[in-house]
PDB file of N, CA and C in Angstrom:
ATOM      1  N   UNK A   1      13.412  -0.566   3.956  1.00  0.00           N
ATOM      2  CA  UNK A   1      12.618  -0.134   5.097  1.00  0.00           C
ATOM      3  C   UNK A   1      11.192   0.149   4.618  1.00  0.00           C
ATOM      4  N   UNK A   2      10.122  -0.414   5.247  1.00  0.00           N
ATOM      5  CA  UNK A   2       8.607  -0.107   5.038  1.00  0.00           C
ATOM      6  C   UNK A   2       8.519   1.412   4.981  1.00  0.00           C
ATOM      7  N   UNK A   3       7.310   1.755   4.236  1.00  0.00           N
ATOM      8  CA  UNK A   3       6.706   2.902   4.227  1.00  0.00           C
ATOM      9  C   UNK A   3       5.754   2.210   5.457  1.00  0.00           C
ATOM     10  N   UNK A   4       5.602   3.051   6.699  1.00  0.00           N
ATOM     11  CA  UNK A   4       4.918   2.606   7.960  1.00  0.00           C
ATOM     12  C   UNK A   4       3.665   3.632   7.582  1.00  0.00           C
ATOM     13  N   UNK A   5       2.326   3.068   7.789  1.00  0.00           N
ATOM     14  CA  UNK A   5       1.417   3.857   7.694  1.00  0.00           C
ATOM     15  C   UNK A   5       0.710   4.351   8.730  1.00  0.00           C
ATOM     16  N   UNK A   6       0.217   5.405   9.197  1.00  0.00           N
ATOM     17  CA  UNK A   6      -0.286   5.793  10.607  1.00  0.00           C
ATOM     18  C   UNK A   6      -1.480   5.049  11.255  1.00  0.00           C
ATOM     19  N   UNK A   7      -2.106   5.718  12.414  1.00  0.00           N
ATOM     20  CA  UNK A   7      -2.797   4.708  12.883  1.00  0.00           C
ATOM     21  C   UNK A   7      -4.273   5.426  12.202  1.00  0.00           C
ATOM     22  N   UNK A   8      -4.858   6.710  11.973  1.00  0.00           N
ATOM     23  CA  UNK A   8      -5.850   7.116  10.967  1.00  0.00           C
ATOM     24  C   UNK A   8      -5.230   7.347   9.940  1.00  0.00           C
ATOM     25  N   UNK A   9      -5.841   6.562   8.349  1.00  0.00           N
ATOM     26  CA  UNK A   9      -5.794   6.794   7.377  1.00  0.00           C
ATOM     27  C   UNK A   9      -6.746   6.901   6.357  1.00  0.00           C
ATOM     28  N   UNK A  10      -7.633   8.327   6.449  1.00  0.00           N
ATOM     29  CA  UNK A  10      -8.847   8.583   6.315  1.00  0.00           C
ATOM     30  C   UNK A  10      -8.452   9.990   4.796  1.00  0.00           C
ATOM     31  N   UNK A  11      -9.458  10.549   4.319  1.00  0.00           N
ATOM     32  CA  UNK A  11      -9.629  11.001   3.075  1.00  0.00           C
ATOM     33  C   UNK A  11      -8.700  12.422   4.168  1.00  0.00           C
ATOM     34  N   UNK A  12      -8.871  12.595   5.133  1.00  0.00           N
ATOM     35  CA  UNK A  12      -7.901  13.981   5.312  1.00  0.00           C
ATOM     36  C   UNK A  12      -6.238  13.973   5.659  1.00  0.00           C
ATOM     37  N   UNK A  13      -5.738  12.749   5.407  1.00  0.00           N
ATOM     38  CA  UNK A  13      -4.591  12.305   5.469  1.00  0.00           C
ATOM     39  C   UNK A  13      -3.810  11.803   4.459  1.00  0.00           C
ATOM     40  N   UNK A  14      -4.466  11.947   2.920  1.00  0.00           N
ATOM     41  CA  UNK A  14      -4.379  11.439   1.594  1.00  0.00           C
ATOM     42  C   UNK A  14      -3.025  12.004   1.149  1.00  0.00           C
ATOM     43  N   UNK A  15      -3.365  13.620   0.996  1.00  0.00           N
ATOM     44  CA  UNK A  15      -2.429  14.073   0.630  1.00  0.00           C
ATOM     45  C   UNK A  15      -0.824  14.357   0.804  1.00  0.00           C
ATOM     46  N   UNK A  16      -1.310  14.271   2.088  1.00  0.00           N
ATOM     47  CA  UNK A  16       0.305  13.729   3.306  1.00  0.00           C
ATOM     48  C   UNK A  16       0.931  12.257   2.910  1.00  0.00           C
ATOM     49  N   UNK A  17       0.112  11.652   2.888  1.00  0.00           N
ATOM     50  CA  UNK A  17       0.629  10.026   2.588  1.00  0.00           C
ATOM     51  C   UNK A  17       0.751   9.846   1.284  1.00  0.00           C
ATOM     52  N   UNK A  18       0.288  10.891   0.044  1.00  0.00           N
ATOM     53  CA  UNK A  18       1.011  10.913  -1.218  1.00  0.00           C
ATOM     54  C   UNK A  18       2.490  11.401  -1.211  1.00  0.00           C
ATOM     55  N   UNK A  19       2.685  12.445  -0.318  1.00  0.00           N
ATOM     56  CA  UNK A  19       3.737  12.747  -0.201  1.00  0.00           C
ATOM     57  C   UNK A  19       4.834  12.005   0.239  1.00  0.00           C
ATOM     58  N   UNK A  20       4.413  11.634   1.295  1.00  0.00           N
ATOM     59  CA  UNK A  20       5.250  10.086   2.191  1.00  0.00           C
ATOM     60  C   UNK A  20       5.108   9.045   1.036  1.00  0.00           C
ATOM     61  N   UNK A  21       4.697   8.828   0.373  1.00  0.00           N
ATOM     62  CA  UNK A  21       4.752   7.410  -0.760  1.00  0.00           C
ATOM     63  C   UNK A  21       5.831   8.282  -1.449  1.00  0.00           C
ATOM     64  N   UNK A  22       5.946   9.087  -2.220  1.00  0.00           N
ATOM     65  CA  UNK A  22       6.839   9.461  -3.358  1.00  0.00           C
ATOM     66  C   UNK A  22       7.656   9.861  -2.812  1.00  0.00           C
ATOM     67  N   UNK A  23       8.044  10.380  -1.420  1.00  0.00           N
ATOM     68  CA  UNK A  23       9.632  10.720  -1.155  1.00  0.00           C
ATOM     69  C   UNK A  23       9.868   8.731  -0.897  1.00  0.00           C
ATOM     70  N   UNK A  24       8.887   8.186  -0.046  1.00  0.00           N
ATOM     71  CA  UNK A  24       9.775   6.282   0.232  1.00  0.00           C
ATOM     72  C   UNK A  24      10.583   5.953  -1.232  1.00  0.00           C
ATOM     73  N   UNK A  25       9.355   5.952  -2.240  1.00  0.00           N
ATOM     74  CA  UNK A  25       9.703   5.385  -3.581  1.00  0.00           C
ATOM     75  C   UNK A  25      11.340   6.050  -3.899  1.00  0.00           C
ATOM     76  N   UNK A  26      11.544   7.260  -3.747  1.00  0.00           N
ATOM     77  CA  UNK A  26      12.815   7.992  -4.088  1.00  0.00           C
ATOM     78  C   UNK A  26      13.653   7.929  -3.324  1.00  0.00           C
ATOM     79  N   UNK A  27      13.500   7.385  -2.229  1.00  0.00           N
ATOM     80  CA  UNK A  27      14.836   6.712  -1.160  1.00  0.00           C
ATOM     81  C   UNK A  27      14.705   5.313  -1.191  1.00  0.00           C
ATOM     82  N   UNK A  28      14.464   4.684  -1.809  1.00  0.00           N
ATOM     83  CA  UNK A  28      14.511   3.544  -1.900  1.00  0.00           C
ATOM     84  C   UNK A  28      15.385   2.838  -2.780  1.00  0.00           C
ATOM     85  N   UNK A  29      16.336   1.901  -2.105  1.00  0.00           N
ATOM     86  CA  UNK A  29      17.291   1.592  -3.160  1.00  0.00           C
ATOM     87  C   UNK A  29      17.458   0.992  -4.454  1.00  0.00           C
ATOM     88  N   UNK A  30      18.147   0.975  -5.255  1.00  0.00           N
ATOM     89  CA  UNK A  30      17.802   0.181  -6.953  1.00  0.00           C
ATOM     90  C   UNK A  30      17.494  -1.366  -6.174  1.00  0.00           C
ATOM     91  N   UNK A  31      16.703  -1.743  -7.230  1.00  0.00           N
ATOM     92  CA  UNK A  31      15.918  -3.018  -6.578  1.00  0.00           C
ATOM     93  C   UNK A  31      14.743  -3.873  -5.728  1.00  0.00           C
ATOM     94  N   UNK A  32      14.804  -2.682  -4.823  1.00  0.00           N
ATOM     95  CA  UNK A  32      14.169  -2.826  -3.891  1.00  0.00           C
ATOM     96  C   UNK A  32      12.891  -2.720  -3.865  1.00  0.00           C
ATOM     97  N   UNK A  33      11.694  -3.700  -3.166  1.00  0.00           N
ATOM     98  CA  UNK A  33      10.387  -3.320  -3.292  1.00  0.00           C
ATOM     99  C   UNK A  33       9.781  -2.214  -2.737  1.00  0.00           C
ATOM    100  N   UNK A  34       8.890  -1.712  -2.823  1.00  0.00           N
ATOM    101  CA  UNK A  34       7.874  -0.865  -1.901  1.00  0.00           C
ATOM    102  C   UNK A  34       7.178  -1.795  -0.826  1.00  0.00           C
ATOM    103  N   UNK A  35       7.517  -1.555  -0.007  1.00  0.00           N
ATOM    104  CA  UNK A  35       6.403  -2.661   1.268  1.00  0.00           C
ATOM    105  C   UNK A  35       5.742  -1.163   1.997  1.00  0.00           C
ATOM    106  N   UNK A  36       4.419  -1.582   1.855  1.00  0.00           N
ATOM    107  CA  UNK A  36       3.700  -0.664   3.084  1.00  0.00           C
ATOM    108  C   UNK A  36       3.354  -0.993   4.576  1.00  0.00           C
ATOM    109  N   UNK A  37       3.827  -0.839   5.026  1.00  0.00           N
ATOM    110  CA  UNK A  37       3.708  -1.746   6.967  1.00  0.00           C
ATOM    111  C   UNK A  37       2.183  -1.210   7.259  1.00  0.00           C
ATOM    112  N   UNK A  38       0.653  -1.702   6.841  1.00  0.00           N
ATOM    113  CA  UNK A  38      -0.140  -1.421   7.381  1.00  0.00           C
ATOM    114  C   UNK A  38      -0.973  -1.771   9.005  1.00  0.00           C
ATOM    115  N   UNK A  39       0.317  -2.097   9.686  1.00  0.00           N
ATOM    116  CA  UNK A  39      -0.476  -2.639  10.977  1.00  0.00           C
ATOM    117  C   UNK A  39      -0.642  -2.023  12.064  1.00  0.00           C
ATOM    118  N   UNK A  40      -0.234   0.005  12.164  1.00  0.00           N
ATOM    119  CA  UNK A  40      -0.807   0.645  12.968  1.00  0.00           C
ATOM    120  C   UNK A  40      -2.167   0.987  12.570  1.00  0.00           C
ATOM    121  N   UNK A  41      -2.342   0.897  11.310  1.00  0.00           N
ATOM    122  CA  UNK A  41      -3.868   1.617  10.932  1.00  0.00           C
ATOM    123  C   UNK A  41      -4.982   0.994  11.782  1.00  0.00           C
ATOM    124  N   UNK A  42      -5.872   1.755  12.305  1.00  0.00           N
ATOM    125  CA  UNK A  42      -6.663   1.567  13.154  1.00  0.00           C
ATOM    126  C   UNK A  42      -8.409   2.084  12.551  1.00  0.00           C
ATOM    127  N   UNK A  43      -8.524   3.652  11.951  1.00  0.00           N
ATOM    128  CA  UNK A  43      -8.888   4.097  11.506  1.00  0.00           C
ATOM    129  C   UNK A  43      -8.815   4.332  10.187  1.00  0.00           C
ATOM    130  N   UNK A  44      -9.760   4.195   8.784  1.00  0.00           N
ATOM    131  CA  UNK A  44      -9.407   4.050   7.528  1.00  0.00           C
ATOM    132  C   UNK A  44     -11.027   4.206   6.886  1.00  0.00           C
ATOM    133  N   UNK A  45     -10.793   4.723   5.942  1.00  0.00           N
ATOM    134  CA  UNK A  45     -12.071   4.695   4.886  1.00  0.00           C
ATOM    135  C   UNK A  45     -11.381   4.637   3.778  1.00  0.00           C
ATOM    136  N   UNK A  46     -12.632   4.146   2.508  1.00  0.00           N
ATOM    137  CA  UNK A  46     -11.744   3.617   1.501  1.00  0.00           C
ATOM    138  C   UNK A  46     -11.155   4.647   0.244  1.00  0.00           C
ATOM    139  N   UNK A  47     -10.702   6.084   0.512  1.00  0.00           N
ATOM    140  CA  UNK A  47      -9.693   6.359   0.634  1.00  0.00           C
ATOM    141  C   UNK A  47      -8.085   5.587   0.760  1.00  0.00           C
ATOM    142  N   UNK A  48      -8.052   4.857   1.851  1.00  0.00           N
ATOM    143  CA  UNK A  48      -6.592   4.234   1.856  1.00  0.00           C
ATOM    144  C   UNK A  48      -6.845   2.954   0.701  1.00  0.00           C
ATOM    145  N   UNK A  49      -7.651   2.359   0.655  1.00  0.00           N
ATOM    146  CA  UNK A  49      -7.947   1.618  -0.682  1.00  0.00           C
ATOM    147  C   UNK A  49      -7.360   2.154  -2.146  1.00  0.00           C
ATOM    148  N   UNK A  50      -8.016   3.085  -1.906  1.00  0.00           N
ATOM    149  CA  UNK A  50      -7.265   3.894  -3.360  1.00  0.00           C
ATOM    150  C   UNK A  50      -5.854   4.377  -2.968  1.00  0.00           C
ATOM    151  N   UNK A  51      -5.686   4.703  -2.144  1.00  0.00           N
ATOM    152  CA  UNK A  51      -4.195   4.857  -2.110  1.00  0.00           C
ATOM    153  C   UNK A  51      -2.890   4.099  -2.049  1.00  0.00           C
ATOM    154  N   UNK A  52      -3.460   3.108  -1.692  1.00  0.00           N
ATOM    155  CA  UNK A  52      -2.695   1.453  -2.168  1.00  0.00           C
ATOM    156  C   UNK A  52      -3.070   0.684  -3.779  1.00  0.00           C
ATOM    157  N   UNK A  53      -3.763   1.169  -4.030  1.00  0.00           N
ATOM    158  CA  UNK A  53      -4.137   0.863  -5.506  1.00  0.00           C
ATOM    159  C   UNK A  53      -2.451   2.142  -6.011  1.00  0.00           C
ATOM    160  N   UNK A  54      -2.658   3.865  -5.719  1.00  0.00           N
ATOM    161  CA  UNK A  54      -1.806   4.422  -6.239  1.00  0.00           C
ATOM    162  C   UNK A  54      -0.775   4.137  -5.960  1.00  0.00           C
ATOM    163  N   UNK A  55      -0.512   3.777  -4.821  1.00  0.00           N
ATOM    164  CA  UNK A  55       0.640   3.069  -4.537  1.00  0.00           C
ATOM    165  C   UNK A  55       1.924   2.063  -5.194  1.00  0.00           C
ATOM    166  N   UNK A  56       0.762   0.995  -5.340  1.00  0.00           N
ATOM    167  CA  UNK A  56       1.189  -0.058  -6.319  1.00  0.00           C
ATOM    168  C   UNK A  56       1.030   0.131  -7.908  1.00  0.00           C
ATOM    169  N   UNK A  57       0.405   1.044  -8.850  1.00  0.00           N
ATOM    170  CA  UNK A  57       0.732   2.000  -9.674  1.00  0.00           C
ATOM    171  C   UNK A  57       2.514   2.474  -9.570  1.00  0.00           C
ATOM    172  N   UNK A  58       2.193   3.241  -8.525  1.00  0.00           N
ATOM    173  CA  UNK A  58       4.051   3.942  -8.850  1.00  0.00           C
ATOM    174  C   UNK A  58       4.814   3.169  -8.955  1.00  0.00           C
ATOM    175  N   UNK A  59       4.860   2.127  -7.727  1.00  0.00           N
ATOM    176  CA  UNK A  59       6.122   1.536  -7.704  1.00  0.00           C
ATOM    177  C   UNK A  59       6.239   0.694  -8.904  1.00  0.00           C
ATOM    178  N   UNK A  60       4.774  -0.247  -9.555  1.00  0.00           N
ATOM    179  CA  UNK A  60       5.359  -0.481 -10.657  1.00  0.00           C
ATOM    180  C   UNK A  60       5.819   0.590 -11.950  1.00  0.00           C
ATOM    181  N   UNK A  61       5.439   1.799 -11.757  1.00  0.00           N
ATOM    182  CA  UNK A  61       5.735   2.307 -13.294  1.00  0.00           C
ATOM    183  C   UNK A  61       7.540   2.918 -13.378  1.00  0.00           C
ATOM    184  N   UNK A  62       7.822   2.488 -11.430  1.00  0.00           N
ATOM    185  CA  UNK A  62       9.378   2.777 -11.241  1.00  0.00           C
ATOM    186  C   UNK A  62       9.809   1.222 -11.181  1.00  0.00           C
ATOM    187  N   UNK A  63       9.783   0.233 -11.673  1.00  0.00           N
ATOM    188  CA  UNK A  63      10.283  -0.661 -11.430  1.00  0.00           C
ATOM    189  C   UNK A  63      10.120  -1.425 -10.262  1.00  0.00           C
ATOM    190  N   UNK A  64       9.499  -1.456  -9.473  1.00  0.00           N
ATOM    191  CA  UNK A  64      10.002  -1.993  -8.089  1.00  0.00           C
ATOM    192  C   UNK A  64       8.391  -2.863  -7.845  1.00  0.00           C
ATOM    193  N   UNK A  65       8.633  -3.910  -7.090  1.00  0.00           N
ATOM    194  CA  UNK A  65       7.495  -4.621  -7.259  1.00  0.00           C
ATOM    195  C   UNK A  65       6.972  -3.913  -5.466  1.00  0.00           C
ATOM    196  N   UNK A  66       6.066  -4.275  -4.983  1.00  0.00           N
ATOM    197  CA  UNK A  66       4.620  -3.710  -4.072  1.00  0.00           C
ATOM    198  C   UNK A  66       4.075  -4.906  -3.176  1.00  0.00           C
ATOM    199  N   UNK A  67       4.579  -4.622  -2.089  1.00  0.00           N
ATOM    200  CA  UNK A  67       4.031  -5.458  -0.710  1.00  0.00           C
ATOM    201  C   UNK A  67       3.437  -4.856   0.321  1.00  0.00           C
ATOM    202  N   UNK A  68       2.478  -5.403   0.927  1.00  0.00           N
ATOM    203  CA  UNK A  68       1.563  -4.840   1.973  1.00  0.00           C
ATOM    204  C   UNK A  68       1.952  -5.736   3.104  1.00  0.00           C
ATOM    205  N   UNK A  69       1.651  -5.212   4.538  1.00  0.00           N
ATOM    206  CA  UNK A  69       2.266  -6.147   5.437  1.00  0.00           C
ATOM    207  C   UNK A  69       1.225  -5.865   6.748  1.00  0.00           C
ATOM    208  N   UNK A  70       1.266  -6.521   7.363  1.00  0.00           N
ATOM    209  CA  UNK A  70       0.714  -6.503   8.682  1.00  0.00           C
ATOM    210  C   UNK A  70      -0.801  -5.896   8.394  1.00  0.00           C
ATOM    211  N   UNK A  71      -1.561  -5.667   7.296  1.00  0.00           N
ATOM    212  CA  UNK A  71      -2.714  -5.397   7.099  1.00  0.00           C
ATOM    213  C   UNK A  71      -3.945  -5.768   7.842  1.00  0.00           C
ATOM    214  N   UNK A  72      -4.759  -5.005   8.521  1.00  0.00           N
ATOM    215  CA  UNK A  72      -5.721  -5.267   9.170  1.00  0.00           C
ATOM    216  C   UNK A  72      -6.733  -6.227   8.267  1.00  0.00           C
ATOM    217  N   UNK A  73      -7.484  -7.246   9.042  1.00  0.00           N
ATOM    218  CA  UNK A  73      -8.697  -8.011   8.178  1.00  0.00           C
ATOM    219  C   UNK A  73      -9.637  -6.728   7.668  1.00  0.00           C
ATOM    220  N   UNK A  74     -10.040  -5.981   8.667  1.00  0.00           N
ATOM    221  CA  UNK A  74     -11.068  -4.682   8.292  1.00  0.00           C
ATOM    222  C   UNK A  74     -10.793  -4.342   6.592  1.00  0.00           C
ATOM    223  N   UNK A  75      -9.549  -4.168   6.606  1.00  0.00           N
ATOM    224  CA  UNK A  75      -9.250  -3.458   5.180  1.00  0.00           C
ATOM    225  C   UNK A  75      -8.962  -4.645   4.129  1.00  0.00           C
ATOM    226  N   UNK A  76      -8.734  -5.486   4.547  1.00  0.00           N
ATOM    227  CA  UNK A  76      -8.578  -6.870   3.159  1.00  0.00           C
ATOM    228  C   UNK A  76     -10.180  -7.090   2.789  1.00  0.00           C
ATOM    229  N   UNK A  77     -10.813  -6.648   4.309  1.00  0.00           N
ATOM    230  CA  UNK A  77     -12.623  -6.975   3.991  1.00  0.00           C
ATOM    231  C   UNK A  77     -13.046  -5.962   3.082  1.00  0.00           C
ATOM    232  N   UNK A  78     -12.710  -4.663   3.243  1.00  0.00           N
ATOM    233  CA  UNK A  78     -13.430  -3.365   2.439  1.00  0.00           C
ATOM    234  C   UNK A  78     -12.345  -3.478   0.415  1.00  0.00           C
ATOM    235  N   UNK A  79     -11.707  -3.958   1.045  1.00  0.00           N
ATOM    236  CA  UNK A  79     -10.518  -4.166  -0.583  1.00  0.00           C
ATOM    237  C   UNK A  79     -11.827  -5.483  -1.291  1.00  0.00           C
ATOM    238  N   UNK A  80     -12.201  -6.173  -0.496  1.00  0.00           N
ATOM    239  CA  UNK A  80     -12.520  -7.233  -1.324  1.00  0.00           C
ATOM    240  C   UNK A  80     -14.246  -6.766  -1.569  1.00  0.00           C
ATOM    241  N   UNK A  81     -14.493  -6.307  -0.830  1.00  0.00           N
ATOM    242  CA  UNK A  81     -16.550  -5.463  -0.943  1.00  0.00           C
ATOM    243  C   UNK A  81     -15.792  -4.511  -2.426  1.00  0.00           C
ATOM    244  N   UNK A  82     -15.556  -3.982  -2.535  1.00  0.00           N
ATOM    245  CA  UNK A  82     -15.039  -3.154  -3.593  1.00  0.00           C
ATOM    246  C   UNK A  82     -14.452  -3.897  -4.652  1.00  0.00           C
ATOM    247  N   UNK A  83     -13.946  -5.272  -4.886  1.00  0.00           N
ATOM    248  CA  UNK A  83     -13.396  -6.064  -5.961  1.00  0.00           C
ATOM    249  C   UNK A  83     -12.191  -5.767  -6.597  1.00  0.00           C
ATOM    250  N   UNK A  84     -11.115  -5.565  -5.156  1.00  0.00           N
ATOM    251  CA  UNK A  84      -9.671  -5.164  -5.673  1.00  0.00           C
ATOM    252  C   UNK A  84      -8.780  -5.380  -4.759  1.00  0.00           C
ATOM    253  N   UNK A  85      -9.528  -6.167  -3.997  1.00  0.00           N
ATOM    254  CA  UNK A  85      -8.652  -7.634  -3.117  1.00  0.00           C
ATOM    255  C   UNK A  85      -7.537  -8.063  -3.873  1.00  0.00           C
ATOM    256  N   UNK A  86      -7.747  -8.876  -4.806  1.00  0.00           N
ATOM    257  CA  UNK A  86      -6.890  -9.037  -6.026  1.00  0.00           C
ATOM    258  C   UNK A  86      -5.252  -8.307  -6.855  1.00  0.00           C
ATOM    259  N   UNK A  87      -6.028  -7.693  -6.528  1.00  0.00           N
ATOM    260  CA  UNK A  87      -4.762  -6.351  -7.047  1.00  0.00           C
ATOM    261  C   UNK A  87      -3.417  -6.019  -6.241  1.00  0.00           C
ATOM    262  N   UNK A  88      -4.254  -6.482  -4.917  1.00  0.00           N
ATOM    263  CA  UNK A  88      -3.421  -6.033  -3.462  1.00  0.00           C
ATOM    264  C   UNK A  88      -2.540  -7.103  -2.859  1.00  0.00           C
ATOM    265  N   UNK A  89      -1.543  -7.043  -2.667  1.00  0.00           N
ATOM    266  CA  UNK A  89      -0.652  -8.093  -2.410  1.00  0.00           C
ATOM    267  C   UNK A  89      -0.844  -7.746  -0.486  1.00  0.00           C
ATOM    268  N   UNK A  90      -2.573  -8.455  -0.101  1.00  0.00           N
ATOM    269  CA  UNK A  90      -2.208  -8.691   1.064  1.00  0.00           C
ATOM    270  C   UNK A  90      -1.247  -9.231   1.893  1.00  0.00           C
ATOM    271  N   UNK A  91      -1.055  -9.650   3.240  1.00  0.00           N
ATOM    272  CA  UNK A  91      -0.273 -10.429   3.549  1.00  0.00           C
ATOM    273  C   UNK A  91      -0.582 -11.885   3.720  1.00  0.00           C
ATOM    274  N   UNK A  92      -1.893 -12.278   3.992  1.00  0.00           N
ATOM    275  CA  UNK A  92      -2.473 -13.677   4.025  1.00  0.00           C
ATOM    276  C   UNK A  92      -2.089 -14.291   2.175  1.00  0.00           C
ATOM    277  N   UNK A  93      -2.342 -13.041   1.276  1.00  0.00           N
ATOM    278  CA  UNK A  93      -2.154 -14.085  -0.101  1.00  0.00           C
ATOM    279  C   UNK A  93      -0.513 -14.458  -0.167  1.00  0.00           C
ATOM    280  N   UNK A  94       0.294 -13.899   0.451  1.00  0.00           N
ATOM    281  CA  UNK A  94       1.562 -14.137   0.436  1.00  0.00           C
ATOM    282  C   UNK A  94       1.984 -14.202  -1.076  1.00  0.00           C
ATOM    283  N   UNK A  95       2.120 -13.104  -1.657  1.00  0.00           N
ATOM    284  CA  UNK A  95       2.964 -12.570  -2.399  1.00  0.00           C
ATOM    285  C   UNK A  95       2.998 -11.348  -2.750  1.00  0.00           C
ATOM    286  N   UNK A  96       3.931 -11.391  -3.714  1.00  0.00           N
ATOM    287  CA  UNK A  96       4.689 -10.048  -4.006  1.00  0.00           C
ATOM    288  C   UNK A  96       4.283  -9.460  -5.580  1.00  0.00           C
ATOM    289  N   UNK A  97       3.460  -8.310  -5.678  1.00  0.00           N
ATOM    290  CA  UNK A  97       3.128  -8.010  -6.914  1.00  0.00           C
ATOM    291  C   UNK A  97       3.940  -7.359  -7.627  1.00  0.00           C
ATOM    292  N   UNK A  98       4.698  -8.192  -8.605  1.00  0.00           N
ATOM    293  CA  UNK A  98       5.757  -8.195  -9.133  1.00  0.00           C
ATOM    294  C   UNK A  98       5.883  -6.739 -10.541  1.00  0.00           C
ATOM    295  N   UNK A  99       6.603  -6.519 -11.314  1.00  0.00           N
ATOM    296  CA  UNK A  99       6.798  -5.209 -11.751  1.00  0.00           C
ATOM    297  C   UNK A  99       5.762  -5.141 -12.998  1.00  0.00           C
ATOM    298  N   UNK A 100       5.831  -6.876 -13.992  1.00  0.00           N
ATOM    299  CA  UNK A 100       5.582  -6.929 -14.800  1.00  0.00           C
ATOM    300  C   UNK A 100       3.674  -7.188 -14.927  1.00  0.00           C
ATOM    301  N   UNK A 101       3.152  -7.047 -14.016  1.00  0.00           N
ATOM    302  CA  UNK A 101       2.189  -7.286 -13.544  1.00  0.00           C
ATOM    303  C   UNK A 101       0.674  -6.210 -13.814  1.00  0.00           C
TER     304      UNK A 101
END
């Protein structure tokens, strides 16, 4: 099941959505990836940038590879002005950033 992300995900919602990342990661079954469902976000500064960077950090240092989904263009645009487009397993690049990575 996605970690679903809200529809503002701005620097005063960080700490809540650290929390919501590390309980998903710990209910999540052996195997299984981290997918973040970003397609309510509406509102965002790049804050949620970094928090998908930490994101994909945990899940690899737990094993589990890191997918983004339904991602707004807005935020693949501000990931890539910043030079970490790359890093991010949008959904247009269609794949999955794997553990060993």
């Amino acid at each position: 099941m996605p970690l679903t992300l809200p529809s503002t995900a701005t620097l005063d919602q960080t700490s809540g959505l650290v929390r919501q990342l590390e309980a998903a990661l710990a209910a999540l079954p052996a195997g299984e990836p981290l997918v973040v469902d970003a397609g309510a976000v509406q509102a965002f500064d790049t804050s949620l940038v970094a928090w998908l960077l930490h994101a994909r950090r945990l899940a690899q240092a737990a094993g589990r590879g890191f997918a983004i989904s339904a991602a707004p263009e807005k935020l693949t645009q501000l990931a890539t002005l910043y030079g970490v487009a790359s890093l991010l397993p949008f959904p247009d690049t269609d794949r999955l950033v794997s553990t060993s990575a």
